[in-house]
Protein backbone atom coordinates (compact mmCIF):
# COMPACT_ATOMS: atom_id res chain seq x y z
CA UNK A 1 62.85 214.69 75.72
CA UNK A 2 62.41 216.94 73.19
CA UNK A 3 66.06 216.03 71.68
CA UNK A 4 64.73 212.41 71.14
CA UNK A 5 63.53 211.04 67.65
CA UNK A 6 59.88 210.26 67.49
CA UNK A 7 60.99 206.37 65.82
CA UNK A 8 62.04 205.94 69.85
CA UNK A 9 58.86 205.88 71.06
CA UNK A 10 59.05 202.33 71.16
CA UNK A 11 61.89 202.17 73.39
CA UNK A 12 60.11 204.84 76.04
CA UNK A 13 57.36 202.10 76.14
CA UNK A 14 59.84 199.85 77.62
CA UNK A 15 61.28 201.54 79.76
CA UNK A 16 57.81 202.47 81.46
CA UNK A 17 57.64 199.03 82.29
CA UNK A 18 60.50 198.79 84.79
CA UNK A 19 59.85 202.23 86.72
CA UNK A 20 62.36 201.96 89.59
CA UNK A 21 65.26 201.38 87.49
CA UNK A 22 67.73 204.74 86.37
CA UNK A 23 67.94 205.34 83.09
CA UNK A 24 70.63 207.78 81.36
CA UNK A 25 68.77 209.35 78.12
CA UNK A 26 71.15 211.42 75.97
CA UNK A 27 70.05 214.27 74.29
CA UNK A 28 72.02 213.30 71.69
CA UNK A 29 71.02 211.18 69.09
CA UNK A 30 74.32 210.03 67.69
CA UNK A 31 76.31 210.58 71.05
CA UNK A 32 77.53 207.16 70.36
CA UNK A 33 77.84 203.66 72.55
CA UNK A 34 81.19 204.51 74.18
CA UNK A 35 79.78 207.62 75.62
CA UNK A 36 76.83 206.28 76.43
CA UNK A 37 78.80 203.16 79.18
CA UNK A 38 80.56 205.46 80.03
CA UNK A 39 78.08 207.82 81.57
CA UNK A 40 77.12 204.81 82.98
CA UNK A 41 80.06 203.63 84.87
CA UNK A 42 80.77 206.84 86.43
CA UNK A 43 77.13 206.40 88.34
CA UNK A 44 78.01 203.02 89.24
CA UNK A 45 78.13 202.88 93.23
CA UNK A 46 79.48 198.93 93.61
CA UNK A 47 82.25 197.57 93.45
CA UNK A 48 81.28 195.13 90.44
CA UNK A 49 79.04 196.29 87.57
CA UNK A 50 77.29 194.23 84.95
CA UNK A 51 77.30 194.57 81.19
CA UNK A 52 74.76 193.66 78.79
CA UNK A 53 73.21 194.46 75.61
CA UNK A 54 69.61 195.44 74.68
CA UNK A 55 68.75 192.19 73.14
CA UNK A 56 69.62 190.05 75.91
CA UNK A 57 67.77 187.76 78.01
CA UNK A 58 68.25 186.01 81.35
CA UNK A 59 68.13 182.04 81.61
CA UNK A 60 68.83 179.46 84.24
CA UNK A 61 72.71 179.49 83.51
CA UNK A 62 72.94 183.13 83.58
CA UNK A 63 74.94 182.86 86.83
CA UNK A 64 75.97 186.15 88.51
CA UNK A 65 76.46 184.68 91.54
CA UNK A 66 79.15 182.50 90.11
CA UNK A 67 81.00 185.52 87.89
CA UNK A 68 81.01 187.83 91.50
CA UNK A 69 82.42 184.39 93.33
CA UNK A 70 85.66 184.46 90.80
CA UNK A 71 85.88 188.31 91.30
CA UNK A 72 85.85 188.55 94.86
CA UNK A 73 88.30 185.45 95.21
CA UNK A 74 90.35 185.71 91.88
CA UNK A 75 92.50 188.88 90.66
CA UNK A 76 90.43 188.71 87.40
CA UNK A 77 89.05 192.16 86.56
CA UNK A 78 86.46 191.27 83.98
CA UNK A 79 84.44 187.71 84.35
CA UNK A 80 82.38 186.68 80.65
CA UNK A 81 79.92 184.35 79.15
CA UNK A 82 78.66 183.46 76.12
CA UNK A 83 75.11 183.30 73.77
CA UNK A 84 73.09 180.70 74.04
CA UNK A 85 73.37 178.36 70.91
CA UNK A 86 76.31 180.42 69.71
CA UNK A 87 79.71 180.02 69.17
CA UNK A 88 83.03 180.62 71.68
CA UNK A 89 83.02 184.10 71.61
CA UNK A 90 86.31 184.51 73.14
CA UNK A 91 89.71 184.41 72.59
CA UNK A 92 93.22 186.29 72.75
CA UNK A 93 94.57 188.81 71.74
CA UNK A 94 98.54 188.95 69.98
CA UNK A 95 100.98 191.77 68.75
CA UNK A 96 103.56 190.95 66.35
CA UNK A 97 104.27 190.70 62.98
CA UNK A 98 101.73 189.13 60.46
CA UNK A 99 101.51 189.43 56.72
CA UNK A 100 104.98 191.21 56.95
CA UNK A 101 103.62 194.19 59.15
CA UNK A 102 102.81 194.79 62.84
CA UNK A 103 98.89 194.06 63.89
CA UNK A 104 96.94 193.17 66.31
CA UNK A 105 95.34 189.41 65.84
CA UNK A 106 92.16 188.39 66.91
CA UNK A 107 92.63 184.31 68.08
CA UNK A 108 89.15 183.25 68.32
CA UNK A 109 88.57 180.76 70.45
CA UNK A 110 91.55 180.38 72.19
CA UNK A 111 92.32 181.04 75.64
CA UNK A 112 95.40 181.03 77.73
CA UNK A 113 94.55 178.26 80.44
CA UNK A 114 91.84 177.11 82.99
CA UNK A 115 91.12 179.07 86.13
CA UNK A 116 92.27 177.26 89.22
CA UNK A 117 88.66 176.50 91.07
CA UNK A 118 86.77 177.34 88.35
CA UNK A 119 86.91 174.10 85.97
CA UNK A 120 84.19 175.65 82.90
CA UNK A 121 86.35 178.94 83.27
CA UNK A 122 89.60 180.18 81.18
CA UNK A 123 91.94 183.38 81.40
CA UNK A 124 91.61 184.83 78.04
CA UNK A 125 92.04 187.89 76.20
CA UNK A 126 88.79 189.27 75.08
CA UNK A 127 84.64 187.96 75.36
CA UNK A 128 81.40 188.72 74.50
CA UNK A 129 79.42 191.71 75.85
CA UNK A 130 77.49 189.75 78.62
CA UNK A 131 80.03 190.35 81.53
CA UNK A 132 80.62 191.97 84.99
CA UNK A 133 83.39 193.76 85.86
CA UNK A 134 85.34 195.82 88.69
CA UNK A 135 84.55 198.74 89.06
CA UNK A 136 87.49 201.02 89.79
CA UNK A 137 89.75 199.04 87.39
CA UNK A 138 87.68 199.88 84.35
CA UNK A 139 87.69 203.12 85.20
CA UNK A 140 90.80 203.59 85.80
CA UNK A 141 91.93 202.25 81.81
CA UNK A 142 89.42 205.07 80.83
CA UNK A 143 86.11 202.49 80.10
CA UNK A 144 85.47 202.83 76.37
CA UNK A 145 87.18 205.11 73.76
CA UNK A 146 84.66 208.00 73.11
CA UNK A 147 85.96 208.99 69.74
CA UNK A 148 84.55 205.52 68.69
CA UNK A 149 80.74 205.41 68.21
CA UNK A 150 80.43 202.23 66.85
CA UNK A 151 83.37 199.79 66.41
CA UNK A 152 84.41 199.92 70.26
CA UNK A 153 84.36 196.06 71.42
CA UNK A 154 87.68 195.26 70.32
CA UNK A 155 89.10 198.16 71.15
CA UNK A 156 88.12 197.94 74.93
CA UNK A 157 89.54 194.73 74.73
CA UNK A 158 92.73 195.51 74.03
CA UNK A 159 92.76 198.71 76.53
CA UNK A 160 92.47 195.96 79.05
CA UNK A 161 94.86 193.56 77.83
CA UNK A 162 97.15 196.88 77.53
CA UNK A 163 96.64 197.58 81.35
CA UNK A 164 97.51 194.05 82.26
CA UNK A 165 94.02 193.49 83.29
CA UNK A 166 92.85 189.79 83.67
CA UNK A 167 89.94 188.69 81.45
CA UNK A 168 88.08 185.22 82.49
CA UNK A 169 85.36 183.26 80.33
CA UNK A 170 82.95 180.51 81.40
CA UNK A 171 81.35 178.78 79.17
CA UNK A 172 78.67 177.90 81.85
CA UNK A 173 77.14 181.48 81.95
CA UNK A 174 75.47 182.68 79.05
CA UNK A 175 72.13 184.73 78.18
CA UNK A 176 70.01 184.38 75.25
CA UNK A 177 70.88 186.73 72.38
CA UNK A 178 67.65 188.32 70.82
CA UNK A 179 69.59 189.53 67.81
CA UNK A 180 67.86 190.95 65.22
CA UNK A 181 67.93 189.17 62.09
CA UNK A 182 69.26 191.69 58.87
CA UNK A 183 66.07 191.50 57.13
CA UNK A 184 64.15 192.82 60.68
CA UNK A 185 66.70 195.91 61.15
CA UNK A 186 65.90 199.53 60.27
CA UNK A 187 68.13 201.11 57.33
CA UNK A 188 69.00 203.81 59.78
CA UNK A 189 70.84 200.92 62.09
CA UNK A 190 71.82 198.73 59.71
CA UNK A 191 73.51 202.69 57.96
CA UNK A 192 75.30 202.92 61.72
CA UNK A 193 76.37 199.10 62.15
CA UNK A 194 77.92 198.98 58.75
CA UNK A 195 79.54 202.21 58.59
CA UNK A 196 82.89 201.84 57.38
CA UNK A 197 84.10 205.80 57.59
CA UNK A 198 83.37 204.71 61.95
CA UNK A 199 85.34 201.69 62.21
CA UNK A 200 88.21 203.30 60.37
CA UNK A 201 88.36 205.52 63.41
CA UNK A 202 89.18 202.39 65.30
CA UNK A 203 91.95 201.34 63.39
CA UNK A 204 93.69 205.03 63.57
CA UNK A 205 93.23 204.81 66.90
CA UNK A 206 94.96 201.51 67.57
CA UNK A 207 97.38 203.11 64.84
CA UNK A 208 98.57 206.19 67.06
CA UNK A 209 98.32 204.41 70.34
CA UNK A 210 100.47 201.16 69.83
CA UNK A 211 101.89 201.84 66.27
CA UNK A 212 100.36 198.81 64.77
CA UNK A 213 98.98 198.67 61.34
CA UNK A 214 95.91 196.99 61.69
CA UNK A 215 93.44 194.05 63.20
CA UNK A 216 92.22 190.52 62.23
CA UNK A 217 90.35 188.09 63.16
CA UNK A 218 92.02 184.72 63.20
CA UNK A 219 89.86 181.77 63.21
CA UNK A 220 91.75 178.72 62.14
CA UNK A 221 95.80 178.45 63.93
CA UNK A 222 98.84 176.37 65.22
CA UNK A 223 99.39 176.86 68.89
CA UNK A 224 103.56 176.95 68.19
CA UNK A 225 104.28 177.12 71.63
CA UNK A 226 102.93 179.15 75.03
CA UNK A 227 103.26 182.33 74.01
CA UNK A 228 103.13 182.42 69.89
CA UNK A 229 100.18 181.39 67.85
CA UNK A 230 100.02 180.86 63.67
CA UNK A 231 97.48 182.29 62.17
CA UNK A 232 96.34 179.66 59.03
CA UNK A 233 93.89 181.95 57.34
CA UNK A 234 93.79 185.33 56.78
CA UNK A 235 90.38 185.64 55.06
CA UNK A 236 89.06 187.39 58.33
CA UNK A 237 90.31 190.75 57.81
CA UNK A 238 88.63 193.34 60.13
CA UNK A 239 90.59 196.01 58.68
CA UNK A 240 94.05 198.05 57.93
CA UNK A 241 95.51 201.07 59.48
C-alpha cells in the first residue's frame, strides 16, 4: 500500500511466504500496537485466540493443546508461557501504598498458587506475550488501551486483573524469543521502544483510571502473609504519575 514505508519491504517478503493466512496492514504508520490487536480481535471468529509476537518461534513445548485444555475446563480467561532460556516472566500485580504513595507494584515472579490439575501451572497476575485467551472476555475489558502506542503490556494486565479476570502461567509452554539484540535494531525502533514522552501516557492513564501515582517493578520481596507482599528494593522504577 501506498501508505507503507519503503524500509517494510522486508516484512511484505514474509508475509508472501504464508499466502493463506489474513493479514491486517494499517495505513498508518504509527497507528500504534494497541490498535493494531485490537483490529485483530474484533476479526477473531473462535472462541480462544492466540497471542504472539513477531520474533517468536514454535518448539516442542509450545503446547496449545495443553493452554485450550485449562481454558475449556478451568474459569481462567488468559493461559501464558514463557521464553525459552529466559527468566519467570510472570508475576502479580498489588495496589496499596509504597514509598508513602498509592502505586501499582509489579511482583515478579510471584504467583498466587498452583492450578488444581495442572501441576507446572499457577494463577497469577500478569505474563509474557506468548498466550491464548477467550475471546469474548477480552473483548469485553476493551482489549488494549488505544491511546497507548507503545507501553501497553502492563497496562492490559492490570485491565484484566481490574475485571476480575483469571490469569494462569505454565512454565511448561514456552516459544523461542528471536529478540533482537540493541546493537541489530534500527534507530527508528529503538526511537519508538525507548520513547519516554509514550510511556508517560501510560502512567496518566493508570493515574485517571484508578488514582494511583505510579508503577514498579518489584523484583526482590517478603511474602508477609496471603494477600500482602514487601517490596525489598525499589531500584526497579518503571515510572511516576
Amino acid at each position: 500500500s501506498s501508505g507503507i514505508n519503503a524500509e517494510y519491504g522486508e516484512v511484505w517478503d514474509d508475509i508472501r511466504q504464508y499466502p493463506f493466512l489474513q493479514y491486517i496492514v494499517g495505513e498508518d504508520e504509527d497507528m500504534g500496537i494497541s490498535v493494531g490487536r485490537n483490529l485483530a480481535l474484533k476479526m477473531v471468529q473462535t472462541k480462544y485466540f492466540l497471542l504472539v509476537d513477531d520474533d517468536h518461534v514454535f518448539n516442542d513445548k509450545s503446547n496449545l493443546d495443553k493452554m485450550i485444555e485449562i481454558l475449556d475446563t478451568t474459569d481462567a480467561t488468559l493461559v501464558g508461557g514463557k521464553f525459552e532460556g529466559f527468566m519467570k516472566f510472570a508475576g502479580a500485580l498489588k495496589f496499596g501504598e509504597y514509598h508513602g504513595r498509592e502505586e501499582f507494584a509489579i511482583f515478579s515472579g510471584h504467583c498466587e498458587r498452583q492450578l488444581p490439575r495442572f501441576p507446572n501451572c499457577e494463577q497469577c497476575d500478569s505474563t509474557s506475550n506468548i498466550f491464548m485467551a477467550k475471546t469474548h472476555p477480552v473483548l469485553e475489558i476493551g482489549g488494549w488501551s488505544e491511546e497507548l502506542k507503545i507501553a501497553e503490556h502492563a497496562d492490559f494486565f492490570v485491565k484484566m486483573k481490574a475485571a476480575g479476570k483469571k490469569v494462569v502461567y505454565c512454565d511448561d509452554i514456552e516459544v523461542i524469543n528471536q529478540q533482537e539484540s540493541p546493537e541489530e535494531r534500527s534507530k527508528s525502533y529503538q526511537k519508538l521502544r525507548y520513547d519516554m514522552g509514550r510511556k508517560n501516557r501510560m502512567f496518566r492513564l493508570m493515574n485517571s483510571r484508578y488514582n494511583v501515582n505510579g508503577l514498579f517493578w518489584c523484583s526482590e520481596y517478603e511474602v508477609v502473609n496471603e494477600n500482602e507482599l514487601k517490596c525489598l528494593t525499589t531500584k526497579h522504577k518503571i515510572g511516576y504519575c
